[in-house]
Protein backbone atom coordinates (compact mmCIF):
# COMPACT_ATOMS: atom_id res chain seq x y z
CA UNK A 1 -23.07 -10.53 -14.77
CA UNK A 2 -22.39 -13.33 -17.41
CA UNK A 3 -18.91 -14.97 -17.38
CA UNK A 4 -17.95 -13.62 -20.79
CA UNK A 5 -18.97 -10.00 -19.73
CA UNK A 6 -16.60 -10.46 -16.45
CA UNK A 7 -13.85 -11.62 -18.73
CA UNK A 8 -14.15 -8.26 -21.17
CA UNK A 9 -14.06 -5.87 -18.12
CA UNK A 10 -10.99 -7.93 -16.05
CA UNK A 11 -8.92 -7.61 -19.11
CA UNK A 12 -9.41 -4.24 -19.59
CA UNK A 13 -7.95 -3.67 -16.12
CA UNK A 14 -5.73 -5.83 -16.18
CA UNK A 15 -4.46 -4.05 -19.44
CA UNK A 16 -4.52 -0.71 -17.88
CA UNK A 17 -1.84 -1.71 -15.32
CA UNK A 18 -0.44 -4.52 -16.54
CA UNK A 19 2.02 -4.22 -19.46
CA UNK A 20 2.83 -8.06 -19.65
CA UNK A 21 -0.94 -8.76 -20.64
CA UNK A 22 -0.97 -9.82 -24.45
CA UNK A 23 -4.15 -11.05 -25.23
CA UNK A 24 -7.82 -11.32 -23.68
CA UNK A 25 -7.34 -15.32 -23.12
CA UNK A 26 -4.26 -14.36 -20.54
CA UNK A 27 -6.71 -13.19 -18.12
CA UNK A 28 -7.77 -16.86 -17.34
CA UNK A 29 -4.20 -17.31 -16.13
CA UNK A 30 -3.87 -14.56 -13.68
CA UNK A 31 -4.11 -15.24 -10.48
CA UNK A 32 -6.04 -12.03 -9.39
CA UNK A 33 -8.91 -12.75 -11.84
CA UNK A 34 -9.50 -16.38 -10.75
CA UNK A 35 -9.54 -15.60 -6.97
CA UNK A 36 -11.69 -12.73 -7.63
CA UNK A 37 -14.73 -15.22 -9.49
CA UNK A 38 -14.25 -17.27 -6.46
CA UNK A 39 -14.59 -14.36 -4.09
CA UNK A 40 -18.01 -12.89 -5.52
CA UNK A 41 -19.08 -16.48 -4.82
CA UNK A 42 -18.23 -16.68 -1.58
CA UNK A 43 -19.21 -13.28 -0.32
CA UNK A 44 -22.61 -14.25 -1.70
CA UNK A 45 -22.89 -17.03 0.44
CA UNK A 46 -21.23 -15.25 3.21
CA UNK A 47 -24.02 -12.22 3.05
CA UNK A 48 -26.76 -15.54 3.51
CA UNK A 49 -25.17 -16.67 6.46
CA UNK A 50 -23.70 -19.61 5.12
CA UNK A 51 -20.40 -18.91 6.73
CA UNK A 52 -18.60 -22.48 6.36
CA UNK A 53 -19.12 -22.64 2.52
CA UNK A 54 -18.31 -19.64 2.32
CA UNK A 55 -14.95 -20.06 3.92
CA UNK A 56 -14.57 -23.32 1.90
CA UNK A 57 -14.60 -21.77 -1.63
CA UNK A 58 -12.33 -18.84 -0.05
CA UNK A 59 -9.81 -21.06 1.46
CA UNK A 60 -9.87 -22.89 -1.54
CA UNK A 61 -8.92 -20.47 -3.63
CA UNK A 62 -6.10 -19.45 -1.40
CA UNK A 63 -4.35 -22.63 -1.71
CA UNK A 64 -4.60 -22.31 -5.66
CA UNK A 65 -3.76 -18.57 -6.47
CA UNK A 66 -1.53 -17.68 -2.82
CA UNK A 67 -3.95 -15.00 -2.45
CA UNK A 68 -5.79 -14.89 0.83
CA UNK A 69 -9.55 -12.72 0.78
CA UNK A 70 -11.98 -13.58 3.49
CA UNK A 71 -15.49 -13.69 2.28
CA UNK A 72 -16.86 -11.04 4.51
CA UNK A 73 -14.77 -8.11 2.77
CA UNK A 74 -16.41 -5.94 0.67
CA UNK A 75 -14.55 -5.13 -2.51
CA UNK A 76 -15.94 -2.34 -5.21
CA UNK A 77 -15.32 -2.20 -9.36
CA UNK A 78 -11.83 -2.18 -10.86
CA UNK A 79 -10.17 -3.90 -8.02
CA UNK A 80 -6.77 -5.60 -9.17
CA UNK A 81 -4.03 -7.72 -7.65
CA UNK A 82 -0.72 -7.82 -9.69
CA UNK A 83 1.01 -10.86 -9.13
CA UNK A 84 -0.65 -11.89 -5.98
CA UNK A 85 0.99 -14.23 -4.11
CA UNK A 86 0.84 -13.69 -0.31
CA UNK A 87 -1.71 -10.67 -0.21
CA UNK A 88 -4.27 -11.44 2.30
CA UNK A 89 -7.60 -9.15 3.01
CA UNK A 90 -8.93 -9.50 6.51
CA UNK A 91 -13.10 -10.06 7.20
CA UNK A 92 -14.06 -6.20 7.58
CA UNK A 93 -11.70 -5.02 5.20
CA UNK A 94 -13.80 -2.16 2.66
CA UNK A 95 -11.63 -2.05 -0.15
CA UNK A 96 -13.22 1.04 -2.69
CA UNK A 97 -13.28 1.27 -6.99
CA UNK A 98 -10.20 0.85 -8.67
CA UNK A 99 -8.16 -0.09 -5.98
CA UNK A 100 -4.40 -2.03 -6.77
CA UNK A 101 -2.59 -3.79 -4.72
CA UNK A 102 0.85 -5.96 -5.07
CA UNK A 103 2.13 -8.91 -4.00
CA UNK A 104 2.86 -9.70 -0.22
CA UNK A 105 0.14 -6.71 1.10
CA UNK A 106 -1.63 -7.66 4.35
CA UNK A 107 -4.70 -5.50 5.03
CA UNK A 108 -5.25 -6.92 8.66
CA UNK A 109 -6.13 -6.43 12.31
CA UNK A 110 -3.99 -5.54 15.59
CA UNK A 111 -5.50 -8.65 17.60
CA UNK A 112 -7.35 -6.25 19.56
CA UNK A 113 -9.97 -5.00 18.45
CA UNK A 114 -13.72 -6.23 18.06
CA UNK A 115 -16.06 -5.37 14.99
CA UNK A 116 -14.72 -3.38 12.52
CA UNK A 117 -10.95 -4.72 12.65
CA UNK A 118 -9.29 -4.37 9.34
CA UNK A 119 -8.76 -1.09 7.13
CA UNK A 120 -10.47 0.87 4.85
CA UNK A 121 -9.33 1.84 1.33
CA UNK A 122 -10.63 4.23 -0.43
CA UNK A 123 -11.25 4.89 -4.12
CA UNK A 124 -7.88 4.74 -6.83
CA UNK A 125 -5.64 3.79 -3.58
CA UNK A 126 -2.46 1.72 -4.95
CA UNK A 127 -0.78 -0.70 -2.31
CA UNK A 128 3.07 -1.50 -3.30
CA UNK A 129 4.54 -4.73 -2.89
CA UNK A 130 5.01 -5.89 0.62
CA UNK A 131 3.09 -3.15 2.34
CA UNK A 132 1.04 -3.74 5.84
CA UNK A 133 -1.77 -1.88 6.94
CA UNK A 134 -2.84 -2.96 10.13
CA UNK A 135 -5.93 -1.69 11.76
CA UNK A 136 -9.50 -0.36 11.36
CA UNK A 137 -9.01 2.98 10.17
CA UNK A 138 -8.44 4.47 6.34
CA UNK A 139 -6.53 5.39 3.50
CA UNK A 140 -8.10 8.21 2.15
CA UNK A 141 -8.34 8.14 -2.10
CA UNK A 142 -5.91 8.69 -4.23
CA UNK A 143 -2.98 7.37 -1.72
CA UNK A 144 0.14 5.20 -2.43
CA UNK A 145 1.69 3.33 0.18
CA UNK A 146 5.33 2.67 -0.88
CA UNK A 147 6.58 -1.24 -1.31
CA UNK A 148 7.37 -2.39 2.43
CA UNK A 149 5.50 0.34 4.44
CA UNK A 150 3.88 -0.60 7.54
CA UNK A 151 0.58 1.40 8.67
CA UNK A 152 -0.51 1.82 11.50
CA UNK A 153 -2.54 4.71 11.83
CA UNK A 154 -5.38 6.99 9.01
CA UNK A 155 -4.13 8.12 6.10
CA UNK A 156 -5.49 11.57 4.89
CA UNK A 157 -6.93 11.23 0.98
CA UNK A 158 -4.37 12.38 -1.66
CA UNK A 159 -1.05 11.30 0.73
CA UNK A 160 2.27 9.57 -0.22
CA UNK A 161 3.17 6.77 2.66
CA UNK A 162 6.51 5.39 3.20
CA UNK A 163 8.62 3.84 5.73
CA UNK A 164 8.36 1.73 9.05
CA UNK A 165 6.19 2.67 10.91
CA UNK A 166 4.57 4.25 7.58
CA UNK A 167 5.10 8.92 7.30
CA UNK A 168 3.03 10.91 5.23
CA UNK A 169 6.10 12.08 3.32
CA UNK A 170 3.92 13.95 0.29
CA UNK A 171 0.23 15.15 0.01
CA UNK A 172 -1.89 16.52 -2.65
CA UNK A 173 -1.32 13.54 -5.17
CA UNK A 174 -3.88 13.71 -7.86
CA UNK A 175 -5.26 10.28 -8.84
CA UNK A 176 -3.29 7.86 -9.97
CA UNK A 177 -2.77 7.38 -13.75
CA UNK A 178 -2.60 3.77 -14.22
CA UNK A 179 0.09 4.20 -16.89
CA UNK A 180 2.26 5.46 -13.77
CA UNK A 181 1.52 3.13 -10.76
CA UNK A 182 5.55 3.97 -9.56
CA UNK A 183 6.74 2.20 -6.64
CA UNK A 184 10.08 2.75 -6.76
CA UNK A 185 10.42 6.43 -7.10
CA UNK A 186 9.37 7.63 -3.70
CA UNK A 187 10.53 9.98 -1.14
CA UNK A 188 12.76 8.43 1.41
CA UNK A 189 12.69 9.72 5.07
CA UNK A 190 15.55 8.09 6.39
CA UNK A 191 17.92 10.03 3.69
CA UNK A 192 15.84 12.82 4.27
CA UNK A 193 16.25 12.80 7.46
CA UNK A 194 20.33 11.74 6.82
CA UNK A 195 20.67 14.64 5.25
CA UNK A 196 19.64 16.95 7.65
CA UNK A 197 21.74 15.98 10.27
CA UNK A 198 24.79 16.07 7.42
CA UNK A 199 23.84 19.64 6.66
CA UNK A 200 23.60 20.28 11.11
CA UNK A 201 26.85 18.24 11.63
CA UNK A 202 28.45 20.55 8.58
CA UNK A 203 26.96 23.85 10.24
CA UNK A 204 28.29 22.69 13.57
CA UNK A 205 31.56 21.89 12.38
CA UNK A 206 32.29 25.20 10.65
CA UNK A 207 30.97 26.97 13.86
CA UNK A 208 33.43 25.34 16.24
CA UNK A 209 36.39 26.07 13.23
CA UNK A 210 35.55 29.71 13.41
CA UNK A 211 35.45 29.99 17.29
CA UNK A 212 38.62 27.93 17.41
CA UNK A 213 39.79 30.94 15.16
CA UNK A 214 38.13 33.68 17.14
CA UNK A 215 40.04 32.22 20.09
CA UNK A 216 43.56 31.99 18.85
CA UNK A 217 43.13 35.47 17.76
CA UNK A 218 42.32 36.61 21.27
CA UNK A 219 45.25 34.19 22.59
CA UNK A 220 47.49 35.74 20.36
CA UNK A 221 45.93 39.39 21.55
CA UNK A 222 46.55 38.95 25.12
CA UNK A 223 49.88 37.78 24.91
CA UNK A 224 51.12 40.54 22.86
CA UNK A 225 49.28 43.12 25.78
């Protein structure tokens, strides 16, 4: 793929989901876009077994964009990074096609596992800023991970993730538009969960009022007997 081609179809992405973008020439300037050129090098030289450049132009990279991909993860088309600065992508991370993440995500391992260590991402998944998915398992398509979740365990495709650790708290999203990437306007499960036990403590309340009642009538009864 020639240089100018990769600049035409990086734009366009980074149009689709990136208001700020003004003009084709910007692209040059965004982080995600440079580390991304050096990554296809690197995995190249990665996939020939040339490990330490590999890990050279990667690390390199890193220290000039603050975004973190080993060499040895496979990334498909339409991948994007908005901002950038402290995502890192472990070694056996899969990341699937039009795939965004935000700053400060971590796709990484436990520490414990061999092999296949880091997670999977399926197709028009959307990571929000300062999310962690730790482990090798996935996150089935069409998911959003809300900004500051931690995951720890598979996602199912079409699912809503919020919280610490991360809860399914809504399935059956369709895909994403990119003209709606929302991170803010999520469920929360804490309030949810606040809220039922305001509604319980209510109940409860109103119970013990009415058998405070029921037994001050009875006093009152007896008394009069």
């Amino acid at each position: 793929m020639g240089f100018i081609k990769e600049l035409k179809e990086e734009f366009e992405i980074i149009k689709e989901r990136d208001p700020a973008l003004k003009s084709p020439m910007e692209v040059l300037l965004y982080p995600s876009f440079r580390v991304m050129l050096s990554y296809r090098r690197a995995h190249k030289h990665y996939l020939k077994g040339h490990f330490f450049r590999a890990r050279y132009i990667s690390q390199k990279a890193a220290r000039k964009t603050g975004i973190e991909i080993h060499p040895g993860a496979v990334i498909g088309k339409g991948f994007f990074i908005d901002h950038g600065t402290g995502v890192i992508i472990g070694e056996t991370s899969i990341i699937g096609d039009n795939v965004t993440l935000y700053q400060g995500v971590t796709l990484g391992g436990t520490g414990k596992e061999t092999g296949k260590r880091h997670p999977t991402l399926e197709d028009n998944v959307m990571v929000s800023a300062g999310a962690k998915i730790i482990g090798s398992f996935t996150v089935g398509e069409n998911s959003k991970i809300g900004a500051g979740s931690v995951v720890i365990e598979e996602v199912p495709p079409n699912c809503t993730v919020v919280g610490v650790p991360g809860r399914i708290v809504k399935r059956n999203n369709v895909k994403i538009p990119r003209s709606d990437m929302d991170q803010c306007n999520l469920p929360d499960p804490v309030q949810e969960d606040i809220n039922v036990l305001q509604r319980e403590n209510s109940e409860l309340c109103n119970r013990i009022i009415d058998m405070e009642k029921e037994i001050k009538a009875l006093k009152q009864e007896v008394e009069k007997n």
